[in-house]
N, C-alpha and C. Protein backbone atom coordinates (compact mmCIF):
# COMPACT_ATOMS: atom_id res chain seq x y z
N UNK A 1 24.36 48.55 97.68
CA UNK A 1 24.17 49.44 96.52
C UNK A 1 25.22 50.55 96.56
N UNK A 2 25.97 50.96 95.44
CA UNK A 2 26.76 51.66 95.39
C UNK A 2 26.43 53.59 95.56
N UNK A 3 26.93 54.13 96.55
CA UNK A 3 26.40 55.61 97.05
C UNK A 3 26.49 56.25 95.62
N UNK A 4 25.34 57.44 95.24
CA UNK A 4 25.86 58.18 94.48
C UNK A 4 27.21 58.99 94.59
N UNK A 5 27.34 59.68 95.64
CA UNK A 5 28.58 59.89 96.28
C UNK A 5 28.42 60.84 97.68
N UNK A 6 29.10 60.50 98.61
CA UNK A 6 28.91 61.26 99.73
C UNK A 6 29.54 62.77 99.65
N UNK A 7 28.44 62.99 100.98
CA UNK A 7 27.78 64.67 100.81
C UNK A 7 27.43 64.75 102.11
N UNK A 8 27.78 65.41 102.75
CA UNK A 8 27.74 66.02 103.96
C UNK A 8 26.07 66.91 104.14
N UNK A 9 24.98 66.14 104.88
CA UNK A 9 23.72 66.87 104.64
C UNK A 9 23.31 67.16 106.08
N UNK A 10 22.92 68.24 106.40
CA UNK A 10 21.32 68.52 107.51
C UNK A 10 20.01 68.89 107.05
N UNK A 11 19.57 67.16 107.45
CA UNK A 11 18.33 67.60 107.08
C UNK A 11 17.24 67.62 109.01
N UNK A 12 15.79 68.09 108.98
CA UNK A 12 15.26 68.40 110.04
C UNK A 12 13.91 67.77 109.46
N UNK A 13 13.01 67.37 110.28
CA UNK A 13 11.43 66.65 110.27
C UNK A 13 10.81 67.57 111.43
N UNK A 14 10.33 68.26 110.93
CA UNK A 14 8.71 69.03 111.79
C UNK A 14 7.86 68.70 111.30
N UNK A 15 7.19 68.95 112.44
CA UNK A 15 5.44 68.23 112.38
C UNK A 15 4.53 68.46 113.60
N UNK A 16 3.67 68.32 113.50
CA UNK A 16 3.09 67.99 114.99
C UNK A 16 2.98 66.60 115.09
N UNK A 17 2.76 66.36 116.54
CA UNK A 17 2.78 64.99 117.18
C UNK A 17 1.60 64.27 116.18
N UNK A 18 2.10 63.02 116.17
CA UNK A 18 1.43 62.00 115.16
C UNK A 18 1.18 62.63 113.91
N UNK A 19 2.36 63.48 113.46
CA UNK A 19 2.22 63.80 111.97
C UNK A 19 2.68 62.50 110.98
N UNK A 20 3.48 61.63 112.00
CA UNK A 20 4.14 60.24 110.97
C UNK A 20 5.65 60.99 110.76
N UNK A 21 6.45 62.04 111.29
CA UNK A 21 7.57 62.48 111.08
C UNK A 21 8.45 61.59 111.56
N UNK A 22 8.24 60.88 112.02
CA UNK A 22 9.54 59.60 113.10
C UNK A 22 9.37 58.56 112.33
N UNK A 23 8.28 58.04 111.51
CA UNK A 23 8.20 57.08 110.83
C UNK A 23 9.24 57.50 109.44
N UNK A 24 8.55 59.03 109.29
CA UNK A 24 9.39 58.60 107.53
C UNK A 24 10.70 59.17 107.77
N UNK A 25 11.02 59.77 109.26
CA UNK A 25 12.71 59.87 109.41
C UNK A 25 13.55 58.67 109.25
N UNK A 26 12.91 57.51 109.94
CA UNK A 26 13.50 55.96 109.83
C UNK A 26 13.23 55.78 108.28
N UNK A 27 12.24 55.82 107.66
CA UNK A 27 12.39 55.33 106.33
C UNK A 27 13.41 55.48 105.29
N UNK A 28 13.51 57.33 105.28
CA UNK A 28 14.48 58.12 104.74
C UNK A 28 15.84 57.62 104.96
N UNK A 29 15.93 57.26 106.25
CA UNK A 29 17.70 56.52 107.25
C UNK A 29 17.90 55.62 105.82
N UNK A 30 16.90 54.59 106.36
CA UNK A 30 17.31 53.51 105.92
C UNK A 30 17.53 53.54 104.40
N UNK A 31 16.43 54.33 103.72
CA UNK A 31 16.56 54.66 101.95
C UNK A 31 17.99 54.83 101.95
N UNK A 32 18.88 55.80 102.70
CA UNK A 32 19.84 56.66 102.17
C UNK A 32 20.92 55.58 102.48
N UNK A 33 20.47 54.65 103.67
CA UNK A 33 21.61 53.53 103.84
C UNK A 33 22.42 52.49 103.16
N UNK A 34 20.68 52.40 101.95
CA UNK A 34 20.66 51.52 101.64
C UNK A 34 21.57 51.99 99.60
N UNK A 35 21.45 53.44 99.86
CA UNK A 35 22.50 54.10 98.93
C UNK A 35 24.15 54.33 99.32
N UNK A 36 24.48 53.92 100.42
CA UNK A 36 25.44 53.97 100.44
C UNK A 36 26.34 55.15 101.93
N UNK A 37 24.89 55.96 102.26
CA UNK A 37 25.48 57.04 102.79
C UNK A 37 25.56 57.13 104.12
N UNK A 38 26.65 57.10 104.73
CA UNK A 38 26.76 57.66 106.71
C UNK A 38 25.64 58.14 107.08
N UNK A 39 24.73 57.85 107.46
CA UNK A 39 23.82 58.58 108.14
C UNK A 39 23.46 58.21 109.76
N UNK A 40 23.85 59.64 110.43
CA UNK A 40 23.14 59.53 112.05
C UNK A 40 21.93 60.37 112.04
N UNK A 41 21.07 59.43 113.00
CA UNK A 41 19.48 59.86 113.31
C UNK A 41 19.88 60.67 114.69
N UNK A 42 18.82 61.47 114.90
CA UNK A 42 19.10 62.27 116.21
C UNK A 42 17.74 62.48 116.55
N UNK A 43 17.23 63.51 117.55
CA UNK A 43 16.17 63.47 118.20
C UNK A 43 16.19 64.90 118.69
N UNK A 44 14.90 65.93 119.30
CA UNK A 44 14.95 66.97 120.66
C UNK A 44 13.84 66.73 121.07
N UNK A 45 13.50 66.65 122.38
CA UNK A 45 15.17 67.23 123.01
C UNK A 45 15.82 65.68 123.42
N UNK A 46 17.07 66.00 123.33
CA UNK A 46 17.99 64.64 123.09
C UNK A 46 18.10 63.43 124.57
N UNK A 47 19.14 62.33 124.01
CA UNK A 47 19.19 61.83 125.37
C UNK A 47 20.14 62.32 126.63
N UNK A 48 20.90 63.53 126.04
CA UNK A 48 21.82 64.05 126.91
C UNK A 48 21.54 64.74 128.07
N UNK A 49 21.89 65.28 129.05
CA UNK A 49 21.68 65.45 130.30
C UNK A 49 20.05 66.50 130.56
N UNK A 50 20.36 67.66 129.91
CA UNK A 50 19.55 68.69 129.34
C UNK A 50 18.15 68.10 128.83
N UNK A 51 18.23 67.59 127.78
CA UNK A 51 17.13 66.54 127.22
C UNK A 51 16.65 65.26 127.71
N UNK A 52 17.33 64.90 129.15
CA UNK A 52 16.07 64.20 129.70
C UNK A 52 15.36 64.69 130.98
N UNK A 53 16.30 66.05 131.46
CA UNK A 53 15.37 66.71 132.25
C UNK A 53 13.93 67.23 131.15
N UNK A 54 14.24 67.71 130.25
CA UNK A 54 12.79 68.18 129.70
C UNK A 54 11.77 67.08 129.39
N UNK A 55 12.25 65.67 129.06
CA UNK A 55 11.36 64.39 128.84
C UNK A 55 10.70 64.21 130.42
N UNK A 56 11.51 64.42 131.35
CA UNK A 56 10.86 64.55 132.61
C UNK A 56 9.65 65.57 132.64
N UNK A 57 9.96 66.57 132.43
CA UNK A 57 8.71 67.39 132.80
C UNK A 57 7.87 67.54 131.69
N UNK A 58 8.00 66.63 130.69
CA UNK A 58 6.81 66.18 129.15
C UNK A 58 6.16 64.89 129.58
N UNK A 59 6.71 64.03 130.75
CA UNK A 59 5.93 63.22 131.12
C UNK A 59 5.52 63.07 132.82
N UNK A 60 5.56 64.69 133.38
CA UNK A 60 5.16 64.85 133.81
C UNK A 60 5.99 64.44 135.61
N UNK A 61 7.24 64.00 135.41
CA UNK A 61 8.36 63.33 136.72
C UNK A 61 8.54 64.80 137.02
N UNK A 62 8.47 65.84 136.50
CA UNK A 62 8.96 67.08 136.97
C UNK A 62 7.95 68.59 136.20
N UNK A 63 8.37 69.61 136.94
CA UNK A 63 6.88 70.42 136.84
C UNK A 63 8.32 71.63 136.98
N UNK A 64 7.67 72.46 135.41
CA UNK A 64 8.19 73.79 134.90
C UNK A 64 7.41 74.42 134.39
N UNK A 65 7.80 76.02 134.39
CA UNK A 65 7.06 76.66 133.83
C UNK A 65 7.59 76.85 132.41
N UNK A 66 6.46 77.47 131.46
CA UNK A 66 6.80 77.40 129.81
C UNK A 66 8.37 78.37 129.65
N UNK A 67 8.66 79.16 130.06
CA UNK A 67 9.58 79.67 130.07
C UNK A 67 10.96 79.45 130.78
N UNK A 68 10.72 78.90 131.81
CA UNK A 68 11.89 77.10 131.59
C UNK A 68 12.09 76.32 130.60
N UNK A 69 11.02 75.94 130.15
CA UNK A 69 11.53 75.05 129.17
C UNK A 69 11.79 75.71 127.89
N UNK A 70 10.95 76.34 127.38
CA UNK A 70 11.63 76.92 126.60
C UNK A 70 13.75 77.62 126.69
N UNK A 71 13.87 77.73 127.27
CA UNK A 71 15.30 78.16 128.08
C UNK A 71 15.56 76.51 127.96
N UNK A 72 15.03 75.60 128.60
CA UNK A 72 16.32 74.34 128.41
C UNK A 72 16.05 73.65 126.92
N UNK A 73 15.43 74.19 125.98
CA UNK A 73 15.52 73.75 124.93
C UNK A 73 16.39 74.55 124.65
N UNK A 74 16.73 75.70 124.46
CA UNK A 74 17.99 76.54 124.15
C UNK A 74 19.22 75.85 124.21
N UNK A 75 18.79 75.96 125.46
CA UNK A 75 20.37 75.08 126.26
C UNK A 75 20.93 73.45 125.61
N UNK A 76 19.92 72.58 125.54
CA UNK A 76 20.02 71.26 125.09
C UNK A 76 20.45 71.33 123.33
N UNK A 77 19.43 71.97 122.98
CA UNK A 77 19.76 72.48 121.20
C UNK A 77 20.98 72.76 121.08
N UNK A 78 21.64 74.21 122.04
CA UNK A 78 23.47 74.18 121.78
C UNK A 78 23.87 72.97 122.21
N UNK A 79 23.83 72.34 123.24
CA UNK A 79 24.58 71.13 122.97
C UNK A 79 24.34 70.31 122.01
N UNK A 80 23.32 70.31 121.65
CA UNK A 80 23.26 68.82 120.69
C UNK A 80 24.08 69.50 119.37
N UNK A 81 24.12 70.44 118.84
CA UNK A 81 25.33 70.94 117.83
C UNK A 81 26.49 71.19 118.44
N UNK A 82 27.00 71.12 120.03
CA UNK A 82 28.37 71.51 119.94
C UNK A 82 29.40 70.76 120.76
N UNK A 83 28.28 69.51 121.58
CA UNK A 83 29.28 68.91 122.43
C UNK A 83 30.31 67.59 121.73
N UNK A 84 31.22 67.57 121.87
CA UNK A 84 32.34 67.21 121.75
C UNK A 84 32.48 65.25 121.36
N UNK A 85 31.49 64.83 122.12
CA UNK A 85 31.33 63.37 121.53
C UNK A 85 30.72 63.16 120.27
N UNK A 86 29.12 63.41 120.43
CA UNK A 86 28.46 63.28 119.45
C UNK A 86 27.48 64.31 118.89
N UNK A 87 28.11 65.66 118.80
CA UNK A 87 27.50 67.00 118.10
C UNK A 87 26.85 66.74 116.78
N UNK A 88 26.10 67.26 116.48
CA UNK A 88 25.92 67.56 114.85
C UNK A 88 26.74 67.87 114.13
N UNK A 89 27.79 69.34 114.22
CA UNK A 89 28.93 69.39 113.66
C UNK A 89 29.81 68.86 113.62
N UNK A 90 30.00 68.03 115.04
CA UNK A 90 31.35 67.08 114.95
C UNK A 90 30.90 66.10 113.33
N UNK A 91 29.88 65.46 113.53
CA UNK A 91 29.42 64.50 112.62
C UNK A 91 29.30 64.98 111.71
N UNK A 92 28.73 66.14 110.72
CA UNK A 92 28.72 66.70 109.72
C UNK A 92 29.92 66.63 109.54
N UNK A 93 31.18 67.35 109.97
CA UNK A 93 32.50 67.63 109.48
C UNK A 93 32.99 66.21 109.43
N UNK A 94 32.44 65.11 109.89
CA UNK A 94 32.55 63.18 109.52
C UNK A 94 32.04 63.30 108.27
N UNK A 95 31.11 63.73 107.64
CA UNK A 95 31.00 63.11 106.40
C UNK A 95 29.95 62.53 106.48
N UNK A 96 28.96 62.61 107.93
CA UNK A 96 27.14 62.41 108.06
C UNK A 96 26.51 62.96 107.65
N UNK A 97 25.59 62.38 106.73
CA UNK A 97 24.19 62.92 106.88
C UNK A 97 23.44 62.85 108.06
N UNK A 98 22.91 63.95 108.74
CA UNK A 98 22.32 64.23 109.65
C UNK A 98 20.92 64.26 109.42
N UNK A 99 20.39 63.98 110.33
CA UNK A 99 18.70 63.60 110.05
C UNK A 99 18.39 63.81 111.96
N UNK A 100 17.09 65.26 111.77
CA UNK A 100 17.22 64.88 113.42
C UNK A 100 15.58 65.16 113.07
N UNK A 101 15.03 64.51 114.53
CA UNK A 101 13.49 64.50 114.66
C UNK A 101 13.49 65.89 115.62
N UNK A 102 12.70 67.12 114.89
CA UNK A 102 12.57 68.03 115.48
C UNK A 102 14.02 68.98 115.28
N UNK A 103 13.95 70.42 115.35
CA UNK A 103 15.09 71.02 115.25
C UNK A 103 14.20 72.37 116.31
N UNK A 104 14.96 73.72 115.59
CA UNK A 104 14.42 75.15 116.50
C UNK A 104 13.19 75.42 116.01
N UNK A 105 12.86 74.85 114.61
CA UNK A 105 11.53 75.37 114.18
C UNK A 105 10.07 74.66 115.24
N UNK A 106 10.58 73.74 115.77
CA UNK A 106 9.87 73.46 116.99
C UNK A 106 9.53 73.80 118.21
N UNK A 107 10.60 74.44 118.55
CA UNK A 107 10.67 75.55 119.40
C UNK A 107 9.53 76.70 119.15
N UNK A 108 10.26 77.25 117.96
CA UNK A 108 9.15 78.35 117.74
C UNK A 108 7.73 77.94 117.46
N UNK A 109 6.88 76.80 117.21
CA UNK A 109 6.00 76.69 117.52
C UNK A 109 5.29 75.97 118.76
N UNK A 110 5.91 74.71 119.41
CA UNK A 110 5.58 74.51 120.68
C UNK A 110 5.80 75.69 121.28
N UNK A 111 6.62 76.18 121.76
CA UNK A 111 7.35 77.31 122.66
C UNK A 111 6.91 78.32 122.55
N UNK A 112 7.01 78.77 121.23
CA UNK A 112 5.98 80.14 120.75
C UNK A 112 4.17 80.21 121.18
N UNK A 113 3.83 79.16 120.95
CA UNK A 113 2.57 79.05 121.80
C UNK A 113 2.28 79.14 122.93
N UNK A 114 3.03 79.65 123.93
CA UNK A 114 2.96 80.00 125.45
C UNK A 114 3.95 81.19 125.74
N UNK A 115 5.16 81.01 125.12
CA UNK A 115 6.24 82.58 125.49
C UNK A 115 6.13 83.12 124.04
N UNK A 116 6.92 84.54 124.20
CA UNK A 116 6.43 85.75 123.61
C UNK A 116 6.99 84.96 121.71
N UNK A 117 6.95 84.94 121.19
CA UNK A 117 7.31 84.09 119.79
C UNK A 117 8.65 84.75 119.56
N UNK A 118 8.94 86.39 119.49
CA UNK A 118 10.33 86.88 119.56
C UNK A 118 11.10 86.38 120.00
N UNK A 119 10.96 86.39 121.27
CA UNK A 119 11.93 85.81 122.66
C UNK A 119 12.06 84.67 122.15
N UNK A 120 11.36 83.52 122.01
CA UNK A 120 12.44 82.47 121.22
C UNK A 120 13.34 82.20 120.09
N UNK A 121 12.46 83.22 119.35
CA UNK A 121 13.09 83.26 117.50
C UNK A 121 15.06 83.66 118.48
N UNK A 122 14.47 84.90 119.10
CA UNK A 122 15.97 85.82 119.41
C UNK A 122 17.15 84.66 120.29
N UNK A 123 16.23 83.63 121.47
CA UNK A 123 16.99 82.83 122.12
C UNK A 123 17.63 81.98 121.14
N UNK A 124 16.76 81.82 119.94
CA UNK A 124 17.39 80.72 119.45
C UNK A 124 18.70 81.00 118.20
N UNK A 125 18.89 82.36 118.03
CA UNK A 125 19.45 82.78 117.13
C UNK A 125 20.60 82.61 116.81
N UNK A 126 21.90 81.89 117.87
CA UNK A 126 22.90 81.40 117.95
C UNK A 126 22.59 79.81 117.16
N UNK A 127 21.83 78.78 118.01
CA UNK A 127 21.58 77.90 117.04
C UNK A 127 21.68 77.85 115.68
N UNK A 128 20.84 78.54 115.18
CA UNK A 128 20.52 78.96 113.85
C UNK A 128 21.62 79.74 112.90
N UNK A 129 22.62 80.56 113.72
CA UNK A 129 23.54 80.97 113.09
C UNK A 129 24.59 79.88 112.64
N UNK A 130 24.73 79.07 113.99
CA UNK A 130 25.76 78.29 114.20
C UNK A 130 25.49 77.18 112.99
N UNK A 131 23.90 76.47 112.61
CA UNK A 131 23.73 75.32 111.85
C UNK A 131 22.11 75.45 111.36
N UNK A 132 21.97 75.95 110.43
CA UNK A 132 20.73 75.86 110.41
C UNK A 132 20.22 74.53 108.87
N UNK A 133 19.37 73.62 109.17
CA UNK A 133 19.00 73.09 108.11
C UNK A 133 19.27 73.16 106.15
N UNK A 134 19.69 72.34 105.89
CA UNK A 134 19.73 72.23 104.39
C UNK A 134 18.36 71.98 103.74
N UNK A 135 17.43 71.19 104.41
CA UNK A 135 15.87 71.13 104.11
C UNK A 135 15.37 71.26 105.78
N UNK A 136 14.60 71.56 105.57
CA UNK A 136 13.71 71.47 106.81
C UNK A 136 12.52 70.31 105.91
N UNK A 137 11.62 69.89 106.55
CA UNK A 137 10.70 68.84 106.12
C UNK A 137 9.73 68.52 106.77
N UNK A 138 8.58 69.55 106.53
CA UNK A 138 7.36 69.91 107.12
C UNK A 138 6.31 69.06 106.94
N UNK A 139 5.81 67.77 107.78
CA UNK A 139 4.58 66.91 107.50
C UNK A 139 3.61 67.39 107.69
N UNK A 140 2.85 67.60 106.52
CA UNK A 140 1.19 68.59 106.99
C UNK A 140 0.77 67.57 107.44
N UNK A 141 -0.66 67.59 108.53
CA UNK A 141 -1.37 66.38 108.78
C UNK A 141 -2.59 67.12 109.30
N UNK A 142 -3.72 66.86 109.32
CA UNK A 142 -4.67 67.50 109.83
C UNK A 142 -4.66 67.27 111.29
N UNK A 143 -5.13 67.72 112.06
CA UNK A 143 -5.12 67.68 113.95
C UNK A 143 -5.93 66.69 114.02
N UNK A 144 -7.31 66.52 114.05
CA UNK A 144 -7.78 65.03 114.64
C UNK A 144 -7.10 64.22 113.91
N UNK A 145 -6.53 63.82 113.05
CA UNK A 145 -5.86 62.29 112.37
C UNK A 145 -5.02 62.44 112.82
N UNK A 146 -4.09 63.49 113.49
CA UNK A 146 -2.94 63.28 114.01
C UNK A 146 -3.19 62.68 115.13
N UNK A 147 -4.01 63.47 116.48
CA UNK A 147 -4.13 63.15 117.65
C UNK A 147 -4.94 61.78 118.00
N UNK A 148 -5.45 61.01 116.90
CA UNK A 148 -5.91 60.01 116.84
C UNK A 148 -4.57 58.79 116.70
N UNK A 149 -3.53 58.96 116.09
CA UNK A 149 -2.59 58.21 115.99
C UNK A 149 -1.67 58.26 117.38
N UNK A 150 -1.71 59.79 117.78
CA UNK A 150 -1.24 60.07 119.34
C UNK A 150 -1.44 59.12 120.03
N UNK A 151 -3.16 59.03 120.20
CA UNK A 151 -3.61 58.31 121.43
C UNK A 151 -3.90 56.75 121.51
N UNK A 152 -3.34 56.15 120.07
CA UNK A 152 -3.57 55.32 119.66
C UNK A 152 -2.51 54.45 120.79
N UNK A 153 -3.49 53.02 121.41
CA UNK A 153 -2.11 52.69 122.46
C UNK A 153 -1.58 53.59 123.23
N UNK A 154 -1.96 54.46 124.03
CA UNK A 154 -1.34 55.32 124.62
C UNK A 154 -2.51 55.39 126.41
N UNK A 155 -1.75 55.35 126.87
CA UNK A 155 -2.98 55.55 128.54
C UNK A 155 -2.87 56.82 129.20
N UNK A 156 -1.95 57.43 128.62
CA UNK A 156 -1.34 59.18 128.92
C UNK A 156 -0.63 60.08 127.92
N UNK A 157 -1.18 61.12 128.05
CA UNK A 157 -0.58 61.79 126.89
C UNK A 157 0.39 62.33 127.59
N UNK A 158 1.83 63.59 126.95
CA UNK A 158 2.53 64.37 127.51
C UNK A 158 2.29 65.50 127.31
N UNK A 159 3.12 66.48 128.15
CA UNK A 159 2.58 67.97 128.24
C UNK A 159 2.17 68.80 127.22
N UNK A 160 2.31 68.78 126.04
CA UNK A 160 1.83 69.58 124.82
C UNK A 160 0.81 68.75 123.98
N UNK A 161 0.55 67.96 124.37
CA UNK A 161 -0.50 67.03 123.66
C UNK A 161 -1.38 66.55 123.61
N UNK A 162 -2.18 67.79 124.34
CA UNK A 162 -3.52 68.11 124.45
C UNK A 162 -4.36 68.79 123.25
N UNK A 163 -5.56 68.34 122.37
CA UNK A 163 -5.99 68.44 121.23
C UNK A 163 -5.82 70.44 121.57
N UNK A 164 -6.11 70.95 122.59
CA UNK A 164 -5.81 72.60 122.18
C UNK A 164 -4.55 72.87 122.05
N UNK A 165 -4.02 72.76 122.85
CA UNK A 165 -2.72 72.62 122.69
C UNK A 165 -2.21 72.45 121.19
N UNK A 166 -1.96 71.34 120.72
CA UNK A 166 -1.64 70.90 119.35
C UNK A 166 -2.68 72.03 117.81
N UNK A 167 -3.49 72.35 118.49
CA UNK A 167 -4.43 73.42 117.23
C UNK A 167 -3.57 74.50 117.38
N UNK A 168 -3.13 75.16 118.79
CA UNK A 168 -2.14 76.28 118.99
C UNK A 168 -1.06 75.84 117.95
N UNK A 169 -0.65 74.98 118.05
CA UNK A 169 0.91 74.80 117.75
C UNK A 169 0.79 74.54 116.05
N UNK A 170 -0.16 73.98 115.77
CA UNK A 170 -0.47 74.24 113.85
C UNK A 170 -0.42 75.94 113.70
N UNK A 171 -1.37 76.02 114.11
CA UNK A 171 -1.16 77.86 113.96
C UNK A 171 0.00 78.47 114.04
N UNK A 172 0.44 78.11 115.25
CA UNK A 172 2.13 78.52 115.30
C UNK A 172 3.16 78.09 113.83
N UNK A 173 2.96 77.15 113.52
CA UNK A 173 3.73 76.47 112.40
C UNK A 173 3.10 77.04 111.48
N UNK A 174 2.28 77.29 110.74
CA UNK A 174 1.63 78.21 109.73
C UNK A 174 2.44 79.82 109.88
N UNK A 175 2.52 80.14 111.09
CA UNK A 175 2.74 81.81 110.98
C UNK A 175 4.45 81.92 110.87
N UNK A 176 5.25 80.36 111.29
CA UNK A 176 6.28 80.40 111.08
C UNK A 176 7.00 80.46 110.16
N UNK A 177 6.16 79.64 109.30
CA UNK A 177 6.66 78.83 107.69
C UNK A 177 6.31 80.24 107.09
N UNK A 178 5.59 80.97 107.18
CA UNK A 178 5.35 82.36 106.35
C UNK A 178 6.48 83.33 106.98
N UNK A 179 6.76 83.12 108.45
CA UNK A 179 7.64 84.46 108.52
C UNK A 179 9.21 84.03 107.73
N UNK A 180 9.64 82.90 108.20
CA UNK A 180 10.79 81.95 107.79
C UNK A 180 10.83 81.83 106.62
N UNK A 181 10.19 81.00 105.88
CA UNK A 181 9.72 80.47 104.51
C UNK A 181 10.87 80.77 103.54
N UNK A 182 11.70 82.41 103.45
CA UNK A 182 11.89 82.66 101.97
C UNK A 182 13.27 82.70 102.82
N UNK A 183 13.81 82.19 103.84
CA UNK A 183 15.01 82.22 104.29
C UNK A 183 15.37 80.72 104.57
N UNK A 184 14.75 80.38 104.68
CA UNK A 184 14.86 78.68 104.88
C UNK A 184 14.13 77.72 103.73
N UNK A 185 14.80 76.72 103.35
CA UNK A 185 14.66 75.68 102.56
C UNK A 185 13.68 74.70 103.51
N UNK A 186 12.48 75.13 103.64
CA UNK A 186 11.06 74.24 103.59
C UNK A 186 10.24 73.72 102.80
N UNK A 187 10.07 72.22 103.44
CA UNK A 187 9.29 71.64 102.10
C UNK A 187 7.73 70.88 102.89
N UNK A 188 7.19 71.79 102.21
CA UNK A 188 5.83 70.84 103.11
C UNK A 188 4.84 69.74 102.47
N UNK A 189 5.01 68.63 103.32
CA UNK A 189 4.54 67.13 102.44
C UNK A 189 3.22 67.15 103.50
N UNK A 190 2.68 66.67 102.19
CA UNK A 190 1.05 66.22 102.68
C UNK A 190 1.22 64.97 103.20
N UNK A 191 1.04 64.71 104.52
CA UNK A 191 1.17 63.35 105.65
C UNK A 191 -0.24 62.85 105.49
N UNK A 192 -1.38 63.20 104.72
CA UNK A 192 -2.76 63.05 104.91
C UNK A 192 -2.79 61.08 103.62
N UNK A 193 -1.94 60.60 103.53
CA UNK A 193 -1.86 59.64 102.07
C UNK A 193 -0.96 58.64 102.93
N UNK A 194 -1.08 57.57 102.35
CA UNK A 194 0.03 56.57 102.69
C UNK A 194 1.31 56.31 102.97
N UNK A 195 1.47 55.77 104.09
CA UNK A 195 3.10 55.74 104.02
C UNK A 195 3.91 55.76 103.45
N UNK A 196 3.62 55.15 102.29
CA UNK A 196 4.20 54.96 101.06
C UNK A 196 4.33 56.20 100.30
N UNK A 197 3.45 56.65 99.79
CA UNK A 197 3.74 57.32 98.92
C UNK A 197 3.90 58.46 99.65
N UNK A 198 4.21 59.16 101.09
CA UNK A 198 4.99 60.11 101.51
C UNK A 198 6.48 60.07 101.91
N UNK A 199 6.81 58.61 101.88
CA UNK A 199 8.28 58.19 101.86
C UNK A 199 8.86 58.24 100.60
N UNK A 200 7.97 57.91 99.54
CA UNK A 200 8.84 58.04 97.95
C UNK A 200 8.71 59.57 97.94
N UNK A 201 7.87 60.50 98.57
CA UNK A 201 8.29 61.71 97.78
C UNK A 201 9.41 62.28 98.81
N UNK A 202 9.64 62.26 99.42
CA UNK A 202 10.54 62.42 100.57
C UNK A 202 11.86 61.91 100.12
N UNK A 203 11.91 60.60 99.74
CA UNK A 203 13.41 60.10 99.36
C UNK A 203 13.72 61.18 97.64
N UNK A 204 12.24 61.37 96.84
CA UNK A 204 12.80 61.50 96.10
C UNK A 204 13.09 63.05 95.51
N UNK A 205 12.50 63.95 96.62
CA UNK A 205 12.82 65.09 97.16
C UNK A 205 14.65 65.09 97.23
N UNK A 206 14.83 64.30 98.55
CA UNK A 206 15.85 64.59 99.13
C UNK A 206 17.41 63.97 98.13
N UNK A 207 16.86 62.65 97.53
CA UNK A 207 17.73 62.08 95.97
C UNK A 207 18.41 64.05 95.19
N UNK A 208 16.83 64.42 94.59
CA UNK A 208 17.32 65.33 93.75
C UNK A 208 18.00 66.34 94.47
N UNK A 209 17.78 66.88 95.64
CA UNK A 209 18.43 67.84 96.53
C UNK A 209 19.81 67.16 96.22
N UNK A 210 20.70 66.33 96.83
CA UNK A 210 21.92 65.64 96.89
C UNK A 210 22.46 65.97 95.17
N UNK A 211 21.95 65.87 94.03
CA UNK A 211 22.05 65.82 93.11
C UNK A 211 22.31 67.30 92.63
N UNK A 212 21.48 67.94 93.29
CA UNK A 212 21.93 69.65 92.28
C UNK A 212 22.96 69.96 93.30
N UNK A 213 23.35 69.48 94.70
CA UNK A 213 24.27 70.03 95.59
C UNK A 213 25.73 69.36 94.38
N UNK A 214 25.78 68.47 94.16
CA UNK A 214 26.43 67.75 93.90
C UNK A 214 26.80 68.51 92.30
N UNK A 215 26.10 69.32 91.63
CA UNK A 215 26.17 69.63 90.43
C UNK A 215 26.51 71.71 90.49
N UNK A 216 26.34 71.88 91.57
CA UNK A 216 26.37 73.37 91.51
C UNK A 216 27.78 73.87 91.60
């Protein structure tokens, strides 16, 4: 299918765990692929050096305190926008659409739920200067339907994904989206409906976004 025309995008998927944000990130890929457009998928914390020490101590191979990790999400986040193979910016300035699962607004609510919420907003403030989202893309989902899809097939959970845990971290995301909200381009989709019809509003969200960029 012929692209409307390429456009250099960052977009971001927050959610809490088993909001369905990884599902409709792949959907979205493939929609936009299937228009024509470069698109790389990404992840945090990533597969790079930084980001699999923290998958270590989310599944528990290694033991930190919240304020470690919070600090190597810092750390992993600048790299994943600045290292030299496969950055975000390198790829943006390619002519990618960027699509990553999770960005800093995750931070501030995992992270914010155990260290001081400042102290991360402030750690993370280079990030954010350096690249911050064109949409952010907020899956509402209620907490038991989420943590029910969590544990679905699952014989262990990881470190934040404990049903209190995850009620903290909605709260956190509520007080974020209000402090953030009128500075950032957030869009919050009701994840509570079918796959379907949260992938068409999503593609067709992100269609018209491309379209007024394209017209302004």
């Amino acid at each position: 299918m012929e692209a409307i025309k390429r456009k250099s995008l960052f977009i971001a998927f927050e959610g809490i765990d088993g909001s369905g944000k990884s599902t409709q990130l792949r959907r979205l890929t493939e929609f936009l692929q299937r228009k024509g457009y470069k698109v790389h998928t990404t992840a945090e914390p990533t597969t790079r050096p930084i980001g699999r020490m923290i998958r270590d101590i989310f599944n528990h191979r290694m033991v930190a305190d919240n304020r470690t990790i919070a600090g190597l999400f810092v750390a992993d986040r600048l790299d994943h926008i600045l290292n030299k193979d496969d950055g975000m910016l390198r790829l943006l300035d390619e002519g990618y659409i960027v699509i990553t699962d999770r960005y800093y607004m995750s931070s501030y609510a995992y992270q914010g739920a155990h260290v001081p919420l400042e102290w991360v907003i402030g750690a993370n403030s280079l990030a954010s200067e350096l690249l911050r989202p064109d949409i952010t893309i907020f899956i509402d989902m209620p907490v038991g339907k989420a943590l029910d899809r969590v544990r679905k097939g699952r014989n262990t959970l990881e470190l934040f994904e404990s049903e209190d845990n995850i009620r903290q971290v909605t709260a956190m995301y509520e007080k974020v989206i209000k402090m953030i909200g009128s500075d950032e381009n957030i869009v919050r989709i009701n994840g509570d409906r079918s796959e379907d019809e949260v992938a068409d509003e999503i593609e067709t969200l992100v269609v018209a976004f491309l379209h007024d960029s394209l017209n302004s």
